[in-house]
Protein backbone atom coordinates (compact mmCIF):
# COMPACT_ATOMS: atom_id res chain seq x y z
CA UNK A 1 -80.99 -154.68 31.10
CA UNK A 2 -84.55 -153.05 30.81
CA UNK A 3 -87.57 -155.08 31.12
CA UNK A 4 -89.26 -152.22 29.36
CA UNK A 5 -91.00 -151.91 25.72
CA UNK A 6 -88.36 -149.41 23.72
CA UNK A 7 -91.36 -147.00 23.53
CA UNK A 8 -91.80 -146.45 26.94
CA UNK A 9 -88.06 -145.93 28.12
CA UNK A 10 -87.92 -143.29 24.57
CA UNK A 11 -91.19 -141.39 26.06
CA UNK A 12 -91.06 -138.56 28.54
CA UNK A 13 -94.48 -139.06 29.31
CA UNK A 14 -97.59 -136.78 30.44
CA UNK A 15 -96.85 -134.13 33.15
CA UNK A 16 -99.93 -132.71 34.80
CA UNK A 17 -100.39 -129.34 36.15
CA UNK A 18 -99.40 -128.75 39.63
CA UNK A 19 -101.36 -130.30 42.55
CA UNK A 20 -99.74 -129.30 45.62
CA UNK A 21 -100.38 -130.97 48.91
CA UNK A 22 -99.84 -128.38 51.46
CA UNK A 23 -100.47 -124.68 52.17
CA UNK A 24 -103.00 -122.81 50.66
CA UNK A 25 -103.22 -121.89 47.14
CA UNK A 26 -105.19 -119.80 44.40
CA UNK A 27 -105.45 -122.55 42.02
CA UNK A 28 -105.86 -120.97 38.26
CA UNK A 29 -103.82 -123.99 36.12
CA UNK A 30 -106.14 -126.72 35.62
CA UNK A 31 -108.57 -125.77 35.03
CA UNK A 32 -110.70 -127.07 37.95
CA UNK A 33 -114.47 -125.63 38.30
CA UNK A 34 -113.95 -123.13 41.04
CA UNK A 35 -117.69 -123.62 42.54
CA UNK A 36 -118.98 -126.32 44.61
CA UNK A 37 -120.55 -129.15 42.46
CA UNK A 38 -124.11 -129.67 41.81
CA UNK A 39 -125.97 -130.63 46.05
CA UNK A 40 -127.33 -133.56 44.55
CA UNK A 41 -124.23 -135.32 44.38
CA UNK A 42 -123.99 -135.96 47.87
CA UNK A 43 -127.43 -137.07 48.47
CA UNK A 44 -126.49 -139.95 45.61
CA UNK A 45 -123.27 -140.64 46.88
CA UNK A 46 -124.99 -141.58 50.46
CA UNK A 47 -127.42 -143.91 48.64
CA UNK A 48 -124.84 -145.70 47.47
CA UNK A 49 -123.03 -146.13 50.92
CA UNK A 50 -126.33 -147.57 52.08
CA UNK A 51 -126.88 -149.83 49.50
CA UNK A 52 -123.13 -150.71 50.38
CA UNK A 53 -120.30 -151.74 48.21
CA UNK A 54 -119.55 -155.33 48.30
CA UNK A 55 -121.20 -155.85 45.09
CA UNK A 56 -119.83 -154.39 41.74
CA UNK A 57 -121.15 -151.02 40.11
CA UNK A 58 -123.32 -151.51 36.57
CA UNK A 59 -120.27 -152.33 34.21
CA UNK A 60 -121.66 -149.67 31.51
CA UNK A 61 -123.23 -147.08 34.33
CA UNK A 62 -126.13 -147.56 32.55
CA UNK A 63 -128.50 -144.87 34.65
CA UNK A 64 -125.73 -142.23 33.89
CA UNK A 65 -126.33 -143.54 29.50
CA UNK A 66 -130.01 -143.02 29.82
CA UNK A 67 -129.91 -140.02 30.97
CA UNK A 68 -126.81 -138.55 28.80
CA UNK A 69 -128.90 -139.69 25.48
CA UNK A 70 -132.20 -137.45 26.82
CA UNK A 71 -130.00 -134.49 27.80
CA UNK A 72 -127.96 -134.51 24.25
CA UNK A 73 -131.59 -135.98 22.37
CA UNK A 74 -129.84 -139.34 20.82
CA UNK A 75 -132.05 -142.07 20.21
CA UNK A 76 -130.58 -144.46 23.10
CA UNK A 77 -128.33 -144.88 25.70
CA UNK A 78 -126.22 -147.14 23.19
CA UNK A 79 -124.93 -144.10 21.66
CA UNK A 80 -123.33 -143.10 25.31
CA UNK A 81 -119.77 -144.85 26.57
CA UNK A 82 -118.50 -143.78 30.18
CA UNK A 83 -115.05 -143.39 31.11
CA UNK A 84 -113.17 -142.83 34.03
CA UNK A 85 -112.20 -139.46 33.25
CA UNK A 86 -112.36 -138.19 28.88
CA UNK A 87 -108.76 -139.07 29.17
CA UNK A 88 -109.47 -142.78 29.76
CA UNK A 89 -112.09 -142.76 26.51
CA UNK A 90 -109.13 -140.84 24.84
CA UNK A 91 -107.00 -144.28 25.61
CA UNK A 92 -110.00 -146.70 25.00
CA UNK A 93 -110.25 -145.22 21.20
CA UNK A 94 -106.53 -144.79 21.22
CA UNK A 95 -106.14 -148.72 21.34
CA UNK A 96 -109.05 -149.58 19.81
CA UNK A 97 -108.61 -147.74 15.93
CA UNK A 98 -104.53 -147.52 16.57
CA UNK A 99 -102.41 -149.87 15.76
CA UNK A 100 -98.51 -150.42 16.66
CA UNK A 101 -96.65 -148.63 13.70
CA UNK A 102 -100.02 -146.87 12.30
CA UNK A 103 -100.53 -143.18 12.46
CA UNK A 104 -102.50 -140.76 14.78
CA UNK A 105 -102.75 -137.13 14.06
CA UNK A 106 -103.52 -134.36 16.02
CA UNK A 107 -103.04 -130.71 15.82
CA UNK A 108 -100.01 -128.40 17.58
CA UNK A 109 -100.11 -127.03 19.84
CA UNK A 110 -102.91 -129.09 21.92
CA UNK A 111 -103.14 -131.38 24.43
CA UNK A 112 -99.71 -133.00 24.93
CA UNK A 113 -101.42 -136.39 26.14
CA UNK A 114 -102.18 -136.97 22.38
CA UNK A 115 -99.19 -137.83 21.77
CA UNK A 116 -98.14 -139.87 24.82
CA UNK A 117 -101.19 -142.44 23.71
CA UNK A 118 -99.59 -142.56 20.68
CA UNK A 119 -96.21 -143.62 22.32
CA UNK A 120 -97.57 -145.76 24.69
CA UNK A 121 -99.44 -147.72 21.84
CA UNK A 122 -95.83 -148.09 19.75
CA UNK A 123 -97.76 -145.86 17.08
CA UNK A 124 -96.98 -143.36 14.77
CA UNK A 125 -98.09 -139.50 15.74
CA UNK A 126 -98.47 -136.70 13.41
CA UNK A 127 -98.85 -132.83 14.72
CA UNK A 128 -100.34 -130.71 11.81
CA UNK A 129 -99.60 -126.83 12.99
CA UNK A 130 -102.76 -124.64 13.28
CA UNK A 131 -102.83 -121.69 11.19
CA UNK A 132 -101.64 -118.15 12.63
CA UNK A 133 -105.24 -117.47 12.73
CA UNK A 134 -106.51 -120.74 14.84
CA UNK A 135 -108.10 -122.63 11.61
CA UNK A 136 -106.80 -125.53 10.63
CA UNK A 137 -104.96 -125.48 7.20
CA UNK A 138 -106.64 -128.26 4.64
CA UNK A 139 -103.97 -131.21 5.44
CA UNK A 140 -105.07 -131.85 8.58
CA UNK A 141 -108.20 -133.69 6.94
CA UNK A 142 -105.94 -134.94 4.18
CA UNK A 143 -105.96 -138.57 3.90
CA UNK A 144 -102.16 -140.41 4.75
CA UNK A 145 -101.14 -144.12 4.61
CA UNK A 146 -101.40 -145.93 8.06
CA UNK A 147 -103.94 -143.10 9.37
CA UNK A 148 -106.26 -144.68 11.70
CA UNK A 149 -107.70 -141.83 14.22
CA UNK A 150 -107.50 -137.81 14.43
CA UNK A 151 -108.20 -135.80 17.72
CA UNK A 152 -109.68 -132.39 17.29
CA UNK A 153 -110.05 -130.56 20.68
CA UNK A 154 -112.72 -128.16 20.36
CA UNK A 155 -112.48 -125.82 22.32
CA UNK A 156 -108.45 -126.23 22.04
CA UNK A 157 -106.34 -126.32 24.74
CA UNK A 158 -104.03 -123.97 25.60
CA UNK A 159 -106.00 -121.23 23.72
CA UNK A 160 -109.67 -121.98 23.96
CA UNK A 161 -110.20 -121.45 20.46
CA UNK A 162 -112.63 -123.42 18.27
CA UNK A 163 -113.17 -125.08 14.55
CA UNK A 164 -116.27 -124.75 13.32
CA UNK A 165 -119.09 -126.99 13.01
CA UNK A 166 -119.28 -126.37 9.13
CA UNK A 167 -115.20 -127.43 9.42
CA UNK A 168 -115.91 -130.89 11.36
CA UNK A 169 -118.47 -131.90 8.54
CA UNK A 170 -116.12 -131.41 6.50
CA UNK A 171 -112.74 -132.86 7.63
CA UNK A 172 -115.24 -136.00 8.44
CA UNK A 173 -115.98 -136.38 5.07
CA UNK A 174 -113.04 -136.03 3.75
CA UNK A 175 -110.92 -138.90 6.29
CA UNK A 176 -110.48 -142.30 5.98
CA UNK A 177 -110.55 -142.88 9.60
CA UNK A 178 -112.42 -141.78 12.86
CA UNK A 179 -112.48 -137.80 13.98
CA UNK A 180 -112.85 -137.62 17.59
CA UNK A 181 -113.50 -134.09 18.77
CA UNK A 182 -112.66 -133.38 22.25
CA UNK A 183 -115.04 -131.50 24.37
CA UNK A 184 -113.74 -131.07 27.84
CA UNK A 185 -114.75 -127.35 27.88
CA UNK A 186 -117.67 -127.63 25.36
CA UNK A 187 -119.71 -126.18 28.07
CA UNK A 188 -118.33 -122.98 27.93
CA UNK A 189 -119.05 -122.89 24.56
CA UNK A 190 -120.87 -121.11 21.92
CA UNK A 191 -121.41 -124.44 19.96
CA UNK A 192 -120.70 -128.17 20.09
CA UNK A 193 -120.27 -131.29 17.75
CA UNK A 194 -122.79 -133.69 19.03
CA UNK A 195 -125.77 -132.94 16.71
CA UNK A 196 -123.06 -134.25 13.99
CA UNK A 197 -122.92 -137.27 15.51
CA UNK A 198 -125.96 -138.76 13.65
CA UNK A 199 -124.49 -137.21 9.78
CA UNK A 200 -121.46 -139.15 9.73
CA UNK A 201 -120.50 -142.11 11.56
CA UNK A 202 -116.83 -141.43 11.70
CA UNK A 203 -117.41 -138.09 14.20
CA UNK A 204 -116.97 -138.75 17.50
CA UNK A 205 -117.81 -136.42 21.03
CA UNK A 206 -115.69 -137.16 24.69
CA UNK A 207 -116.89 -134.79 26.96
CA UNK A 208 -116.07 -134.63 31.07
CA UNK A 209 -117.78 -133.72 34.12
CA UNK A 210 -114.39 -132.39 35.67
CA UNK A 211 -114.41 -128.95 34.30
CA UNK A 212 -117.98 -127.75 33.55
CA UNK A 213 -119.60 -129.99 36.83
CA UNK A 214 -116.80 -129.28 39.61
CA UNK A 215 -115.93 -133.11 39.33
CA UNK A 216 -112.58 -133.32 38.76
CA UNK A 217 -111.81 -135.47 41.66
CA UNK A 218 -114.18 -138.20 40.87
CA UNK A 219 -112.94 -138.48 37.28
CA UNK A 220 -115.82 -139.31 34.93
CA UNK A 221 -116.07 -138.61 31.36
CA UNK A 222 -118.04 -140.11 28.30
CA UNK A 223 -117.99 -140.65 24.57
CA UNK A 224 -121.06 -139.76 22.56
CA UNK A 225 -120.92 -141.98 19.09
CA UNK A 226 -123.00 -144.07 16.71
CA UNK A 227 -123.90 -147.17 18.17
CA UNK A 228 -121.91 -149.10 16.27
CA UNK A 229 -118.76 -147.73 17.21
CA UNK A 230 -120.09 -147.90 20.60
CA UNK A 231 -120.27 -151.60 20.59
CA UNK A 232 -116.70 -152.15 19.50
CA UNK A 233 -115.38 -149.85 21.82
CA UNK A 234 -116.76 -151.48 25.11
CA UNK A 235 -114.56 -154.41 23.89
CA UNK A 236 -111.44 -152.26 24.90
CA UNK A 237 -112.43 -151.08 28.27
CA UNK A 238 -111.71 -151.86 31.45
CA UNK A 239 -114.51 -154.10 32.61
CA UNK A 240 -115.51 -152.02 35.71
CA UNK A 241 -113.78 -148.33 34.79
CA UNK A 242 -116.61 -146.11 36.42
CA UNK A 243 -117.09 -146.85 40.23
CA UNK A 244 -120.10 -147.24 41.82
CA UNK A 245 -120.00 -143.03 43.26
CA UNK A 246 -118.91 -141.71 40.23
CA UNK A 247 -121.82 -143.48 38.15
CA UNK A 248 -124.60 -142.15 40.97
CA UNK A 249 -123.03 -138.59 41.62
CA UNK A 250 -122.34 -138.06 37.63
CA UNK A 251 -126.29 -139.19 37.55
CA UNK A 252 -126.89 -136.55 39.62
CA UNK A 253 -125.59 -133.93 38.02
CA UNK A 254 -126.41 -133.61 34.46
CA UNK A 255 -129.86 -134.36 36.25
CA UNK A 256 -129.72 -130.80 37.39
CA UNK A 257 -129.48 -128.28 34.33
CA UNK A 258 -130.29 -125.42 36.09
CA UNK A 259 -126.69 -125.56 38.15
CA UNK A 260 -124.75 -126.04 34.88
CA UNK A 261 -126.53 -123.08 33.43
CA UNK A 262 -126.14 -121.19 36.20
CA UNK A 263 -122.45 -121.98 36.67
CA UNK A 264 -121.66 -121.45 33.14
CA UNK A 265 -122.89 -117.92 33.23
CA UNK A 266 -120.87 -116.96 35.81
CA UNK A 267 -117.73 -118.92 34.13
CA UNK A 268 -118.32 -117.28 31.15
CA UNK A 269 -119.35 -113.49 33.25
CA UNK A 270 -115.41 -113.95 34.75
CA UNK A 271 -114.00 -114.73 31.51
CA UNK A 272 -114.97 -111.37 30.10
CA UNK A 273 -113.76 -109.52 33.36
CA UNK A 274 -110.26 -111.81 33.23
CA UNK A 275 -110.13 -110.44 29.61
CA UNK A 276 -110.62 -106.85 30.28
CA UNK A 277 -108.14 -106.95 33.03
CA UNK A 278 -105.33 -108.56 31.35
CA UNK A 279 -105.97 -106.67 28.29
CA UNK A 280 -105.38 -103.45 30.38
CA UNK A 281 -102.11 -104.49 31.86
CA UNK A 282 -101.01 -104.57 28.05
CA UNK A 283 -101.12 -108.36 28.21
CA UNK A 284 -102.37 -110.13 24.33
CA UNK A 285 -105.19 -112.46 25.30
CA UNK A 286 -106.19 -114.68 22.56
CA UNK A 287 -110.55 -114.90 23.16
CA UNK A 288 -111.62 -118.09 24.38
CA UNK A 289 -114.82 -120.32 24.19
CA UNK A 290 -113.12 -122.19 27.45
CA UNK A 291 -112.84 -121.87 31.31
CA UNK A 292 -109.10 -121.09 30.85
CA UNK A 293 -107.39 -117.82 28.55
CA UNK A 294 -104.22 -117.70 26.69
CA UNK A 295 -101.97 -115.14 26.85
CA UNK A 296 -98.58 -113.57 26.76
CA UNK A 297 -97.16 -110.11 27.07
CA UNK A 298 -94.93 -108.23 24.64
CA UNK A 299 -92.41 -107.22 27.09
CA UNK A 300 -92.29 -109.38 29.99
CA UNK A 301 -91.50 -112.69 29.77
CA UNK A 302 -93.90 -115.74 30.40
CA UNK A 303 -92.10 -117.94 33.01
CA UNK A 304 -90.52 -114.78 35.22
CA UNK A 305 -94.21 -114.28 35.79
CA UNK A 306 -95.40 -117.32 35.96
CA UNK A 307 -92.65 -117.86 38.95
CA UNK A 308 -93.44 -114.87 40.91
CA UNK A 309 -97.18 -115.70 41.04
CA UNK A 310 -96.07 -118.82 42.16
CA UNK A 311 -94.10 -117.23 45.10
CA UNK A 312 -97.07 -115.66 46.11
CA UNK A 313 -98.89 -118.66 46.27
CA UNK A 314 -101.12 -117.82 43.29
CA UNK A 315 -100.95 -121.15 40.44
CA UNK A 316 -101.13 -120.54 36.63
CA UNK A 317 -99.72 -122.31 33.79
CA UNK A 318 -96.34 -122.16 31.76
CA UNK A 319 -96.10 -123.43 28.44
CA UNK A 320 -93.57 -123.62 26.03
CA UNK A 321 -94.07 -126.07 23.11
CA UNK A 322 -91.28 -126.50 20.78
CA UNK A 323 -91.30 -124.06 17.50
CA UNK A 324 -93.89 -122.02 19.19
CA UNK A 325 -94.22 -119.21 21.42
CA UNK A 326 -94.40 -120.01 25.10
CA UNK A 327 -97.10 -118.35 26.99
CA UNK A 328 -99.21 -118.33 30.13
CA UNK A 329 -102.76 -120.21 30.13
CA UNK A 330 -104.94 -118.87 33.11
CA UNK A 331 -108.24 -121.12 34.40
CA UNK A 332 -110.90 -118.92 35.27
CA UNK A 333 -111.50 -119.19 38.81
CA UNK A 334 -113.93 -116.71 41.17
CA UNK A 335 -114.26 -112.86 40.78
CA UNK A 336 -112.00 -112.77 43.99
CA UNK A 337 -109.70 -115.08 42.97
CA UNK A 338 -109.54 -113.25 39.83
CA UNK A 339 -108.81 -109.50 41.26
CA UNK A 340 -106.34 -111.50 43.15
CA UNK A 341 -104.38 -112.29 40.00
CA UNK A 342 -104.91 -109.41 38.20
CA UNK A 343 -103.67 -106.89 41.63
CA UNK A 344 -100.79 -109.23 41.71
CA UNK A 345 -99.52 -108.73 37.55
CA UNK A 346 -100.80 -105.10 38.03
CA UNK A 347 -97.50 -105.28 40.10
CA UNK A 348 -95.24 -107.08 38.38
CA UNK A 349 -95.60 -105.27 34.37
């Protein structure tokens, strides 16, 4: 006998990419910020250690929401929620708009943890294919009975493509229900949602400081909304989900723009070379607005290569989603790192 909800012993449940432990590694498949995170992290991080930590952090990291709402020009911290991690906002909405039997939708291929929140709230999932071209074709702002949420991750993941601003307003109009758009790489972008915030209630922005910041092991992440949807949603979280260091040292960093401009330009620099090169091994790149490329090639196979980087101690990603073709999504790490990987498939296409 199972003491477990049917849901959970039906799921498979969220793999992430490959964190290994021991030896050393060129790390290209999560893509984690390959530079050193803002200094001013560390210099927050040691106030906190001597103000101690036998008291509790600020419940709503409130310094962190102040400062948020004057980078992104909202009215008010009230229109900022933090999160440990954009994954844990992703759950907070998740259970908050979702109920058991009702329907989330999301498009295919994206980010397979979608559809594991779905699961794990005994709700309904529906993956609406993107168009050959990237777009997304009308249904996916199509109203359906029991539809309670949508996630749009812009830039997507695995391809780094984007929807349009023009195309948010729009599928936000036209749903019955929230539209959350996902930015976890909207720093490497060309645009972003979060103006649209303030024309429609129902649009939603998470963002993270783990990819664009270098802060992936401290895991903060935040939701930029309309106050009122703001208020409901800090009914659902956990009552202390940012610790005291992530609060200070996320502080910290969107405190200092000139890093995050400066590391974005040479993210973005890297991209273009990454392009080039796999472009003249003969490999189809799909062009992304993220830290990360898509790509396969038309006559060797995705996981053969993916394997025999791995032997050599160089980390990208696999993929294969059902009904579509598998590939190989790259992070963009150094210009080192990256003539690493490219001298490496030089020699095996």
């Amino acid at each position: 006998m199972s003491f477990f909800r049917p849901e959970i012993l039906a799921m498979d449940g969220y793999t992430p990419g490959e964190q290994p432990q021991a030896g050393k590694f060129i790390k290209l498949n999560t893509n984690e910020n390959p530079y050193p995170p803002p200094a001013g992290i560390r210099r927050a991080i040691e106030e906190v250690l001597d103000r101690g930590l036998q008291r509790y952090p600020d419940p709503m990291g409130n310094a962190f929401r102040a400062r948020a709402a004057e980078l992104y020009k909202l009215p008010g911290k009230e229109w900022v929620l933090c999160g440990n991690g954009s994954d844990d906002l992703l759950t907070i909405c998740t259970r908050a708009f979702v109920g058991a039997g009702e329907l989330l939708r999301l498009p295919y291929p994206s980010y397979i943890l979608y559809r594991s929140l779905a699961q794990i709230q005994g709700a309904k999932w529906q993956e609406v294919r993107f168009n050959d071209d990237w777009t997304l074709p009308a249904a996916f702002g199509d109203p359906a009975e029991g539809l309670k949420l949508v996630f749009l991750p812009n830039p997507n993941s695995p391809t780094g493509t984007m929807v349009s601003r023009e195309a948010i307003l729009e599928l936000a109009d036209r749903l019955p229900c929230p539209l959350l758009v996902d930015e976890a790489y909207g720093d490497f972008a060309e645009f972003n949602a979060i103006d649209l915030i303030q024309q429609n209630e129902k649009i939603m922005v998470s963002r993270t400081l783990s990819k664009a910041y270098g802060l992936a092991g401290l895991r903060f992440g935040f939701l930029l909304a309309q106050p009122q949807m703001i208020e409901q949603l800090i009914k659902v979280k956990d009552s202390y989900n940012c610790d005291a260091f992530a609060i200070a040292a996320a502080t910290a960093a969107i405190h200092d723009e000139a890093w995050q401009a400066d590391n974005r330009r040479k993210i973005v620099a890297t991209r273009g070379r990454l392009v080039a090169g796999l472009e003249k091994l003969g490999f189809v790149v799909i062009p992304s607005q993220a830290n990360f490329v898509w790509c396969d090639h038309p006559t060797r196979p995705a996981r053969p290569l993916y394997e025999a980087l791995k032997a050599q101690k160089v980390l990208i990603r696999y993929m294969n989603y059902p009904g579509w073709k598998d590939g190989l999504r790259i992070s963009v790490g150094t210009d080192e790192q990256t003539d690493v990987l490219l001298s490496l498939l030089g020699s095996l296409v």
